[in-house]
Protein backbone atom coordinates (compact mmCIF):
# COMPACT_ATOMS: atom_id res chain seq x y z
CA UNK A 1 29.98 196.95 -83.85
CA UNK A 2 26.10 196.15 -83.53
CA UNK A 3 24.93 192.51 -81.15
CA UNK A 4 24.19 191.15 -84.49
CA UNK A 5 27.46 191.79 -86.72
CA UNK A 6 29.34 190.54 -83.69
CA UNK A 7 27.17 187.21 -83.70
CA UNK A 8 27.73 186.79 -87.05
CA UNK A 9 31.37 187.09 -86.51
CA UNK A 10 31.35 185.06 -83.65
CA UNK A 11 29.94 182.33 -85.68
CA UNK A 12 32.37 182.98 -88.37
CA UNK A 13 35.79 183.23 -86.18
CA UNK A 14 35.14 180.74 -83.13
CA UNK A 15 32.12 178.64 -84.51
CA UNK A 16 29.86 179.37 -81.33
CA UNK A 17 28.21 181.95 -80.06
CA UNK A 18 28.66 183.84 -76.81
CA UNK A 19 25.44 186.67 -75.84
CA UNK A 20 27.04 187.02 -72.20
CA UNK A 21 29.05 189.93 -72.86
CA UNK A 22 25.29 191.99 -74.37
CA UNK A 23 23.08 192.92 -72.01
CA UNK A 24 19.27 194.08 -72.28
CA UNK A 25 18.43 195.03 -75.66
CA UNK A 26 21.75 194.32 -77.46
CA UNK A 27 21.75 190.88 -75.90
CA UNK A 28 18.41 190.40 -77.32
CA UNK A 29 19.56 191.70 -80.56
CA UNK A 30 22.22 188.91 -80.53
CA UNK A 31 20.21 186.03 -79.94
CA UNK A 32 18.17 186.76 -82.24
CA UNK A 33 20.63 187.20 -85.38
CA UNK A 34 22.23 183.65 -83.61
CA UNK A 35 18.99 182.48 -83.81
CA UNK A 36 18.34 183.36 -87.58
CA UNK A 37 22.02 182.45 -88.29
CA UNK A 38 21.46 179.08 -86.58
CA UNK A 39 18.02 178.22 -88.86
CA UNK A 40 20.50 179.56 -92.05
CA UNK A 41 22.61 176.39 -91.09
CA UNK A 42 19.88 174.07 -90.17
CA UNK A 43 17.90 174.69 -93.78
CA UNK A 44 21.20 173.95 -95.38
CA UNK A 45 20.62 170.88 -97.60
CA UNK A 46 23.27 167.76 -97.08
């Protein structure tokens, strides 16, 4: 599973995100998608 499927499952399943088990690159690649996931949610209108 790639950093950025498991963030988006991560988001999905427990509702929070958790980049300490990536390290280097894949962490990177994690925080990324949690940051574009994150900015998904925020745009959301009310």
């Amino acid at each position: 599973m790639s950093p950025a499927m498991a963030a988006q499952i991560d988001w999905a399943t427990v509702g929070e995100f958790c980049p300490d088990r990536f390290i280097g690159e894949a962490r990177n690649e994690y925080e990324d998608e949690a940051r574009r996931i994150q900015q998904q949610w925020d745009n959301q209108p009310n």
